[in-house]
N, C-alpha and C. Protein backbone atom coordinates (compact mmCIF):
# COMPACT_ATOMS: atom_id res chain seq x y z
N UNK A 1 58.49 49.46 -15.59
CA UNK A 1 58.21 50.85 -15.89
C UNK A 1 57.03 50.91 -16.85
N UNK A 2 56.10 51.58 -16.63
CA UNK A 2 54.76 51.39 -17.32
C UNK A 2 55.00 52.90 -18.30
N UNK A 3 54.35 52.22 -19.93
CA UNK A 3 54.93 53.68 -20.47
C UNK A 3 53.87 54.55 -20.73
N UNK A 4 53.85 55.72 -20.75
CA UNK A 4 53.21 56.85 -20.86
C UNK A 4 52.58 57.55 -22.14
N UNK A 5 51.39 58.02 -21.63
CA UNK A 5 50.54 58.39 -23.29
C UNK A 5 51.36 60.01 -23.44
N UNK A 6 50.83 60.22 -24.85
CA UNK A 6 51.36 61.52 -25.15
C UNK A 6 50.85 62.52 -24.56
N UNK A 7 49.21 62.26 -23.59
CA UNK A 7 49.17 63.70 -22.96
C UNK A 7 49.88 63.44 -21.86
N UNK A 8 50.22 62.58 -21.01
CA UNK A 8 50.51 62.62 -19.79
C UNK A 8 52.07 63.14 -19.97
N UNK A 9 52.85 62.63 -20.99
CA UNK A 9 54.02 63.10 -21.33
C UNK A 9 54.13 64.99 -21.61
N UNK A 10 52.84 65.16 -22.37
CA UNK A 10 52.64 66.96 -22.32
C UNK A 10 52.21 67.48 -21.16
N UNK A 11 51.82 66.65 -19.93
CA UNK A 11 51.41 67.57 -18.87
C UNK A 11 52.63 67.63 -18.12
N UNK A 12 53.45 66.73 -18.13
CA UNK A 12 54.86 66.71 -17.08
C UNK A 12 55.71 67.57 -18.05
N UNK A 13 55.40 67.92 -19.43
CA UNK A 13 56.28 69.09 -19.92
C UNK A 13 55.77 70.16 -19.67
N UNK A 14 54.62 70.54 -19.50
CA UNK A 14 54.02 71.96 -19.10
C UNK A 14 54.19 72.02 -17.68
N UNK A 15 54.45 71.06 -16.93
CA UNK A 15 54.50 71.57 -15.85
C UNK A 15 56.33 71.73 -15.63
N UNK A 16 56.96 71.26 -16.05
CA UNK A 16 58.39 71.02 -16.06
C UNK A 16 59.35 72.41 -17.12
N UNK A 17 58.39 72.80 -17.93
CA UNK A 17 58.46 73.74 -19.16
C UNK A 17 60.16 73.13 -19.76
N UNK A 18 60.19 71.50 -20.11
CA UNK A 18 61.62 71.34 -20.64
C UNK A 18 61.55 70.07 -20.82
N UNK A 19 61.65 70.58 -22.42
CA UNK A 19 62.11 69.08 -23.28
C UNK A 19 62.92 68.28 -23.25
N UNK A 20 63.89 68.51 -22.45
CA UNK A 20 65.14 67.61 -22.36
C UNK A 20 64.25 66.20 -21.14
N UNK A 21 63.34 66.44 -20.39
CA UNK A 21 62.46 65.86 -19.43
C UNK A 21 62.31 64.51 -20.56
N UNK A 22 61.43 65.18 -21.52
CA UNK A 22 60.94 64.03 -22.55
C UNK A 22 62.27 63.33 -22.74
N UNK A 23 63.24 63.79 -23.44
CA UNK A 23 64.03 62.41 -23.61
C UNK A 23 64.65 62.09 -22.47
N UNK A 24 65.14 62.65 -21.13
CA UNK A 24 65.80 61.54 -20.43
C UNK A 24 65.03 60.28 -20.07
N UNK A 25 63.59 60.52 -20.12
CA UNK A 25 62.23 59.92 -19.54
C UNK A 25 62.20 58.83 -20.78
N UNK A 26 63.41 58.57 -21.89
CA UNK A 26 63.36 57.51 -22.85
C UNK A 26 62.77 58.17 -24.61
N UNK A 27 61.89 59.77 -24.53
CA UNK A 27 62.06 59.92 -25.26
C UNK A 27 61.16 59.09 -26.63
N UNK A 28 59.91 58.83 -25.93
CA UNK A 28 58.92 58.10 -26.61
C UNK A 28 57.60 59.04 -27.09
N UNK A 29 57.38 58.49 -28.25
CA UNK A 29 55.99 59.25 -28.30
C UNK A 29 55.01 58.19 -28.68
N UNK A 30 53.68 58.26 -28.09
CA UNK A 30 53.01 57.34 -28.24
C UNK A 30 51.62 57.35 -29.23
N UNK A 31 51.76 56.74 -30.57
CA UNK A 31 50.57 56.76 -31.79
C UNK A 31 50.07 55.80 -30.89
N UNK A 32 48.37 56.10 -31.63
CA UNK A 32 47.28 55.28 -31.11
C UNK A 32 46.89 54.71 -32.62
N UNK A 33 47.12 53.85 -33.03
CA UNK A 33 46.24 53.10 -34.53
C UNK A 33 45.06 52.23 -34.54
N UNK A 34 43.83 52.73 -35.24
CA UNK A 34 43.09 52.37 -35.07
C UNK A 34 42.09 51.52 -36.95
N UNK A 35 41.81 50.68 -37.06
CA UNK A 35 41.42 50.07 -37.94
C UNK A 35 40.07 50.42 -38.22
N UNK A 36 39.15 49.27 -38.26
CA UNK A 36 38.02 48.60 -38.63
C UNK A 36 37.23 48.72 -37.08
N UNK A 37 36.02 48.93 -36.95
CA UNK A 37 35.64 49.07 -35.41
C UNK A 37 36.10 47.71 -35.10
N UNK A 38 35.63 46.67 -35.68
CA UNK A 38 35.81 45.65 -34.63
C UNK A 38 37.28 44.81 -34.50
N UNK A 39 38.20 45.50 -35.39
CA UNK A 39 39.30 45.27 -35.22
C UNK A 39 40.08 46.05 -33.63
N UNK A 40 40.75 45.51 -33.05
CA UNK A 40 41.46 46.23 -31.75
C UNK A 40 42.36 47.31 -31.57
N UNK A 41 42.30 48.23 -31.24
CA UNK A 41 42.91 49.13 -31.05
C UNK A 41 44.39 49.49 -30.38
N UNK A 42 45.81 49.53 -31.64
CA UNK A 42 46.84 49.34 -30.81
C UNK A 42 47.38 50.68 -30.24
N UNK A 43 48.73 50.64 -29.73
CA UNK A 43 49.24 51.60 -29.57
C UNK A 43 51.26 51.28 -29.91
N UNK A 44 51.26 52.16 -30.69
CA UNK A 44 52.56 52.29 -31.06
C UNK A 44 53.78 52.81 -30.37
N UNK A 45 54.41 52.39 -29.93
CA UNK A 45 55.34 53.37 -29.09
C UNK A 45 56.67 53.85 -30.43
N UNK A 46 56.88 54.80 -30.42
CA UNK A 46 58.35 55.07 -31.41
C UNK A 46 59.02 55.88 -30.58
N UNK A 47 60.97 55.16 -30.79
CA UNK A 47 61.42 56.31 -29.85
C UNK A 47 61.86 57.77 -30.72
N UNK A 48 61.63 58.91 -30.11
CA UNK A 48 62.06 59.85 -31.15
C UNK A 48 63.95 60.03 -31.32
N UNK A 49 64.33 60.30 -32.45
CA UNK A 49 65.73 60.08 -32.59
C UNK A 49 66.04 61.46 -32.12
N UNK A 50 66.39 61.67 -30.81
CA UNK A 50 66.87 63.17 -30.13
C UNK A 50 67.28 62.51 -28.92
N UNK A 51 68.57 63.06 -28.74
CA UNK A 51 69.16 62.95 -27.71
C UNK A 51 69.88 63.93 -27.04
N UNK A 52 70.19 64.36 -25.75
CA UNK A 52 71.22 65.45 -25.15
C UNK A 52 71.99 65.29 -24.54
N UNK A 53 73.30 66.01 -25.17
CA UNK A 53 74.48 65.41 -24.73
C UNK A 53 75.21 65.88 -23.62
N UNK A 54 76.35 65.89 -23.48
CA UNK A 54 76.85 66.33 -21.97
C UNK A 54 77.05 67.93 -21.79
N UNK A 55 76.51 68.89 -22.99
CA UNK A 55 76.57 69.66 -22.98
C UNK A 55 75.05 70.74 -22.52
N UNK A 56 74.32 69.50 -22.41
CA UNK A 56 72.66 69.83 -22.36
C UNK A 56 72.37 70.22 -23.99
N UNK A 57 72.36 69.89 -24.86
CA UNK A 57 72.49 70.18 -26.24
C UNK A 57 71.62 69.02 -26.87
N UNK A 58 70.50 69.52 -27.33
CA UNK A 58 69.53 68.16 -27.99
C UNK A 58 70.14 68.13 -29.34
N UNK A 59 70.09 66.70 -29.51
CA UNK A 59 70.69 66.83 -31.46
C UNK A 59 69.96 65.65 -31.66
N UNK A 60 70.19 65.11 -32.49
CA UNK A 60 69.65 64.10 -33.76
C UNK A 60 70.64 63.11 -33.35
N UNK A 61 70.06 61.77 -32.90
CA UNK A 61 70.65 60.94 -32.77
C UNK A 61 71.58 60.44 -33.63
N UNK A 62 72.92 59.72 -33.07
CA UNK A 62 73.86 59.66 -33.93
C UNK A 62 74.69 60.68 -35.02
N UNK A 63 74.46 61.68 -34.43
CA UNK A 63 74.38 63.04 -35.58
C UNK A 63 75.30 63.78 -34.25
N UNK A 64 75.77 65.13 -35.21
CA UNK A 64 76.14 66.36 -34.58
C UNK A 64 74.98 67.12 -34.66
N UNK A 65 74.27 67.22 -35.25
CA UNK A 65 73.36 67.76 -35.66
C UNK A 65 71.92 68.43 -34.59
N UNK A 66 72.20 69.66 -34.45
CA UNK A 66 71.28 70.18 -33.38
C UNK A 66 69.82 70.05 -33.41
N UNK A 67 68.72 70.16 -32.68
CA UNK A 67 67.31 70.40 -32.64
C UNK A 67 67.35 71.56 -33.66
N UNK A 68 68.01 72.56 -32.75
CA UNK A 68 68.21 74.54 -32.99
C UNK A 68 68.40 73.91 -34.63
N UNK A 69 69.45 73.53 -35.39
CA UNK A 69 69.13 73.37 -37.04
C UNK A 69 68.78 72.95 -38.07
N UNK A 70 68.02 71.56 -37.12
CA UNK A 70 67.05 71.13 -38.02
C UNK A 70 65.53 72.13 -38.04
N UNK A 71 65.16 72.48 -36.93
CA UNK A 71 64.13 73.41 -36.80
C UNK A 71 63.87 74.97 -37.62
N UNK A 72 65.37 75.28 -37.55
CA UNK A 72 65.29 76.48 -38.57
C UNK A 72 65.40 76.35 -39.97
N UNK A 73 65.98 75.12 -39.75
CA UNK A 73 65.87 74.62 -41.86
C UNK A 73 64.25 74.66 -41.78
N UNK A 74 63.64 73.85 -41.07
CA UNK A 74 62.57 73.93 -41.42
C UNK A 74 61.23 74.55 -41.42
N UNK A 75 61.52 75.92 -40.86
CA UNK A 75 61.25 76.96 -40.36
C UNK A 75 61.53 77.98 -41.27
N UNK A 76 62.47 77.69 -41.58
CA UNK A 76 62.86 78.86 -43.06
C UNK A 76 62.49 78.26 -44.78
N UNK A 77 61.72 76.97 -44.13
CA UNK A 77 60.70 76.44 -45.70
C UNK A 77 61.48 74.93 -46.35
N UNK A 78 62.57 74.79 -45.55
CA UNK A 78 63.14 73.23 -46.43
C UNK A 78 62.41 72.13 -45.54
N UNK A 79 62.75 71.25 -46.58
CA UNK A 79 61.60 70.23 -46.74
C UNK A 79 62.60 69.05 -46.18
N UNK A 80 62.28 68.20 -45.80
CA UNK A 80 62.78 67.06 -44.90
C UNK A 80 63.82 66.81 -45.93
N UNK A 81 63.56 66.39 -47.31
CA UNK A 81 63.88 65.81 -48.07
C UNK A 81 65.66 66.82 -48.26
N UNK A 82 65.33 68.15 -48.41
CA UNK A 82 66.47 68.99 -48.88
C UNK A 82 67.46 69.01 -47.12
N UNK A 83 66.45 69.00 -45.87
CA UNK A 83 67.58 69.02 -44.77
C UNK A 83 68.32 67.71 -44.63
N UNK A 84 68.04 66.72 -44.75
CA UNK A 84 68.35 65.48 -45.42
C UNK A 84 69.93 65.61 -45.89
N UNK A 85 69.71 65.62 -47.45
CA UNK A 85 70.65 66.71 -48.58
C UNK A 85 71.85 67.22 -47.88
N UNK A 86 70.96 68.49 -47.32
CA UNK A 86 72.05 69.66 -47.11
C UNK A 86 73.04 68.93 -45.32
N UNK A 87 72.43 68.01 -44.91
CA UNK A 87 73.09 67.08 -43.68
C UNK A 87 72.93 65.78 -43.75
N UNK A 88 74.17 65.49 -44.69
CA UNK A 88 74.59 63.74 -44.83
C UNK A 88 74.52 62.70 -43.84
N UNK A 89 75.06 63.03 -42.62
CA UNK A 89 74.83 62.45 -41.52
C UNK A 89 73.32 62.07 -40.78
N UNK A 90 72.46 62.72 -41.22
CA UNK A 90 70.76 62.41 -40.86
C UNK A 90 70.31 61.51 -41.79
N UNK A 91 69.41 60.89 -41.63
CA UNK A 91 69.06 59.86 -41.97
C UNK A 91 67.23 60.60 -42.55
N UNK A 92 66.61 60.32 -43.71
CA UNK A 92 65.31 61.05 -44.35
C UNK A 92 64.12 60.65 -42.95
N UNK A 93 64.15 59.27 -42.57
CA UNK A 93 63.24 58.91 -41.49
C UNK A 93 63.36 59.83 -40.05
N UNK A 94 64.79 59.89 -39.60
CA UNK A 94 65.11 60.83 -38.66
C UNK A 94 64.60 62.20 -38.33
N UNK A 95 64.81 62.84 -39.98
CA UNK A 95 64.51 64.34 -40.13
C UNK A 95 62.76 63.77 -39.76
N UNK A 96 62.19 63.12 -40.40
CA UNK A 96 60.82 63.41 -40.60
C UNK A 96 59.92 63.41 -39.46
N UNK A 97 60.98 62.13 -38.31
CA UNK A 97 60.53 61.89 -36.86
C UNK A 97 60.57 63.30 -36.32
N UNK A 98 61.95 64.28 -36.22
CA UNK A 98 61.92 65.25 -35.79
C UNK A 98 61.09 66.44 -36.10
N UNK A 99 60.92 66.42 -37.34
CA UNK A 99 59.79 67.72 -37.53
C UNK A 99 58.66 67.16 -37.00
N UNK A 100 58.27 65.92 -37.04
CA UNK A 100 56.41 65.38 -36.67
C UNK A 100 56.88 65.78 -35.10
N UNK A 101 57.85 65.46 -34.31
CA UNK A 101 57.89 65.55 -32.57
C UNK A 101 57.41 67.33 -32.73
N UNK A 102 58.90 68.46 -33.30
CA UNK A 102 58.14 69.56 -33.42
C UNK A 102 56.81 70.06 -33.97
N UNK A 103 56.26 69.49 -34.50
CA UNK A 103 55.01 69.92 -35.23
C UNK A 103 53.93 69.60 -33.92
N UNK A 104 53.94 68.38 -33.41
CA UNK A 104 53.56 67.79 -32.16
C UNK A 104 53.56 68.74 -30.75
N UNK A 105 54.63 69.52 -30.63
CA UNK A 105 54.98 69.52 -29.36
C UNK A 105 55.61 71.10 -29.73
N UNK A 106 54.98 72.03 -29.88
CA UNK A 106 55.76 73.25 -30.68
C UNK A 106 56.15 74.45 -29.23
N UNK A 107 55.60 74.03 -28.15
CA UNK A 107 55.57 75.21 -27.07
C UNK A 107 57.07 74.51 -26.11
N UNK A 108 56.74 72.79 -26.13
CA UNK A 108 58.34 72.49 -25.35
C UNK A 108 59.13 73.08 -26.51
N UNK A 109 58.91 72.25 -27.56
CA UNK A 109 60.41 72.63 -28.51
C UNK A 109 60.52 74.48 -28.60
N UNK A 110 59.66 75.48 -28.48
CA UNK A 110 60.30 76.64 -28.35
C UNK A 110 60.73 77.35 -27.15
N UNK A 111 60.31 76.91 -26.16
CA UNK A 111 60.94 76.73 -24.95
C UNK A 111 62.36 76.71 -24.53
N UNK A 112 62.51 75.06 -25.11
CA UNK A 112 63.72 74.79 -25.20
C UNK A 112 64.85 75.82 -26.19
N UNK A 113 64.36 76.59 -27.34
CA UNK A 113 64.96 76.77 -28.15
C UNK A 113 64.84 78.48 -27.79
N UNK A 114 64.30 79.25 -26.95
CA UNK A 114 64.07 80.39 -26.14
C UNK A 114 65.55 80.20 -25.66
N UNK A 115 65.47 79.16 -24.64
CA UNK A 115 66.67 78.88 -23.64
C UNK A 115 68.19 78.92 -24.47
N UNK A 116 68.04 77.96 -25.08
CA UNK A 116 69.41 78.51 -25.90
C UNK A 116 70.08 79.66 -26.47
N UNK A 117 68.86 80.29 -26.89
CA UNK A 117 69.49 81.52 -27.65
C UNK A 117 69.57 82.30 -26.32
N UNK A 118 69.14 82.63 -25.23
CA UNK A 118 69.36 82.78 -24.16
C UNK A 118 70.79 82.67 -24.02
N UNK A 119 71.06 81.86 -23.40
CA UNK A 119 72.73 81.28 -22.83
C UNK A 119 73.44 81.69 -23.96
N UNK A 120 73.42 81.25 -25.02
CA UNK A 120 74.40 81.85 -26.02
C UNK A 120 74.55 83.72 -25.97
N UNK A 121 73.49 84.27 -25.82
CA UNK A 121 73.23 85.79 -25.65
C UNK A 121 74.52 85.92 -24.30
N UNK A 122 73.89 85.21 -23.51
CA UNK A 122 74.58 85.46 -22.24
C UNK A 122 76.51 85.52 -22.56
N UNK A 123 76.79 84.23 -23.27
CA UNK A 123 77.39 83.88 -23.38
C UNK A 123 78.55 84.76 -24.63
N UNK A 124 78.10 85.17 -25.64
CA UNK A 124 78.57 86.32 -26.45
C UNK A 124 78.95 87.79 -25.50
N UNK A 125 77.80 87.93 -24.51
CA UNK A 125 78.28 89.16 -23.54
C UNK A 125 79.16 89.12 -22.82
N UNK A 126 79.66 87.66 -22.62
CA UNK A 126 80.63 87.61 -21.01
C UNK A 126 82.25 87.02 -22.59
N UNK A 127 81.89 86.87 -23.32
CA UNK A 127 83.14 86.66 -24.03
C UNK A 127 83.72 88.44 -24.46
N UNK A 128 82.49 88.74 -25.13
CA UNK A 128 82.43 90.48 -24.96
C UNK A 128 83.38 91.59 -24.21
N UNK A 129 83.06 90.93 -23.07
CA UNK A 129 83.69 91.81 -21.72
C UNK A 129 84.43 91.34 -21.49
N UNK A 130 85.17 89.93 -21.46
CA UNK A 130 86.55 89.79 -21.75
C UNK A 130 87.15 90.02 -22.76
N UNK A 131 86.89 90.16 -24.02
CA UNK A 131 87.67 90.60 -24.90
C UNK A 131 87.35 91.48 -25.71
N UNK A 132 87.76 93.21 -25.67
CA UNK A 132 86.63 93.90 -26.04
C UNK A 132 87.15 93.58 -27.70
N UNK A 133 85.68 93.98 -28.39
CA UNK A 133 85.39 94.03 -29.55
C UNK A 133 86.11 95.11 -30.60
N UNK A 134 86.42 96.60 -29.69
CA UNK A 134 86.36 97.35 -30.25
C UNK A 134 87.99 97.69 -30.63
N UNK A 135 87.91 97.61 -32.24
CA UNK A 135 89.25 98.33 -32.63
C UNK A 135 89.93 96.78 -32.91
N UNK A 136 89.30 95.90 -33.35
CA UNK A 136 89.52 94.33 -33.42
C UNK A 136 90.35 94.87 -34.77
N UNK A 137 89.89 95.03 -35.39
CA UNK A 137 90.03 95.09 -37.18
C UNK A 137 91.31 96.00 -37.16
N UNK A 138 91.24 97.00 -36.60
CA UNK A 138 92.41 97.59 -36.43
C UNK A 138 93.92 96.99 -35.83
N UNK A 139 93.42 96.51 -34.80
CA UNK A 139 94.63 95.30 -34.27
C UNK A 139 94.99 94.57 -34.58
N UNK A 140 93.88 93.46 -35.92
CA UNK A 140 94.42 92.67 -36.36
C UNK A 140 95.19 93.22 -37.48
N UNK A 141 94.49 94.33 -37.99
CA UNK A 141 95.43 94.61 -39.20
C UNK A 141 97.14 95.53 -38.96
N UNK A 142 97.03 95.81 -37.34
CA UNK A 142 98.11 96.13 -37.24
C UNK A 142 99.39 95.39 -37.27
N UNK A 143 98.92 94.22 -36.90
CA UNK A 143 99.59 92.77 -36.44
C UNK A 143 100.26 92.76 -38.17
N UNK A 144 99.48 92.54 -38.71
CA UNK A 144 99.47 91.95 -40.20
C UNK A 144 100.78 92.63 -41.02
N UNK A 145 100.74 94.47 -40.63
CA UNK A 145 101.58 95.19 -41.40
C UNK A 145 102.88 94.92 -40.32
N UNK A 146 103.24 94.46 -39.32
CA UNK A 146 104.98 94.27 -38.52
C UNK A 146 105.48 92.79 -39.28
């Protein structure tokens, strides 16, 4: 299997419009490091720590930990260091891989993250209409006073 540069990996996501593509495809991103001219020019492969689980759900490898909340921690101004912190289970290198992939790649990762809030929308409406909402507070508190 011959591995793939980072544009060719962004053209099969623009044409695919879905990040989950990148990691089943192994989920690599490829640095180019370059020295001294007459030193040789390598290329780094790193795998990014994101994986999706049987739920179609990208998270943080080895983690519960979603794309969807590391992105809004860091989106709402925390710093690798504090999402870290505030999620014991991530690892400081992990978080930092994941914001550089989003910082990298910001149209799959909102894409992907369009789609979710999507299905969940969907998904709040059809729980909705099975169970209506209305007069909740009242029912429960009727329950409460027998």
């Amino acid at each position: 299997m011959s591995e793939k540069s980072d544009s060719e990996l962004n053209d099969e996501l623009r044409l695919e419009g879905d990040l989950r593509k990148l990691l089943k495809d192994g989920g690599r991103d490829k640095y180019v490091v370059s020295g001294d001219e007459d030193m040789a020019v390598s290329a780094i492969t790193e795998l990014i720590p994101l994986h999706v689980d049987a739920d179609d759900v990208i998270r943080v490898s080895g983690t519960r930990v979603t794309l969807d909340t590391l992105v809004a921690a860091f989106s709402e101004g925390a710093t690798a260091e504090e999402i870290a912190q505030q999620y014991p289970t991530l690892k400081l290198a992990d978080v930092y891989s994941v914001i550089g992939y989003y910082l990298r790649h910001p149209a799959e990762t909102q894409t992907y993250l369009q789609q979710r809030q999507q299905r969940a929308e969907a998904a709040r409406q059809q729980n909705e209409s099975r169970f209506d909402p209305a007069g909740i507070r009242e029912r429960l508190l009727s329950r409460r006073v027998r």
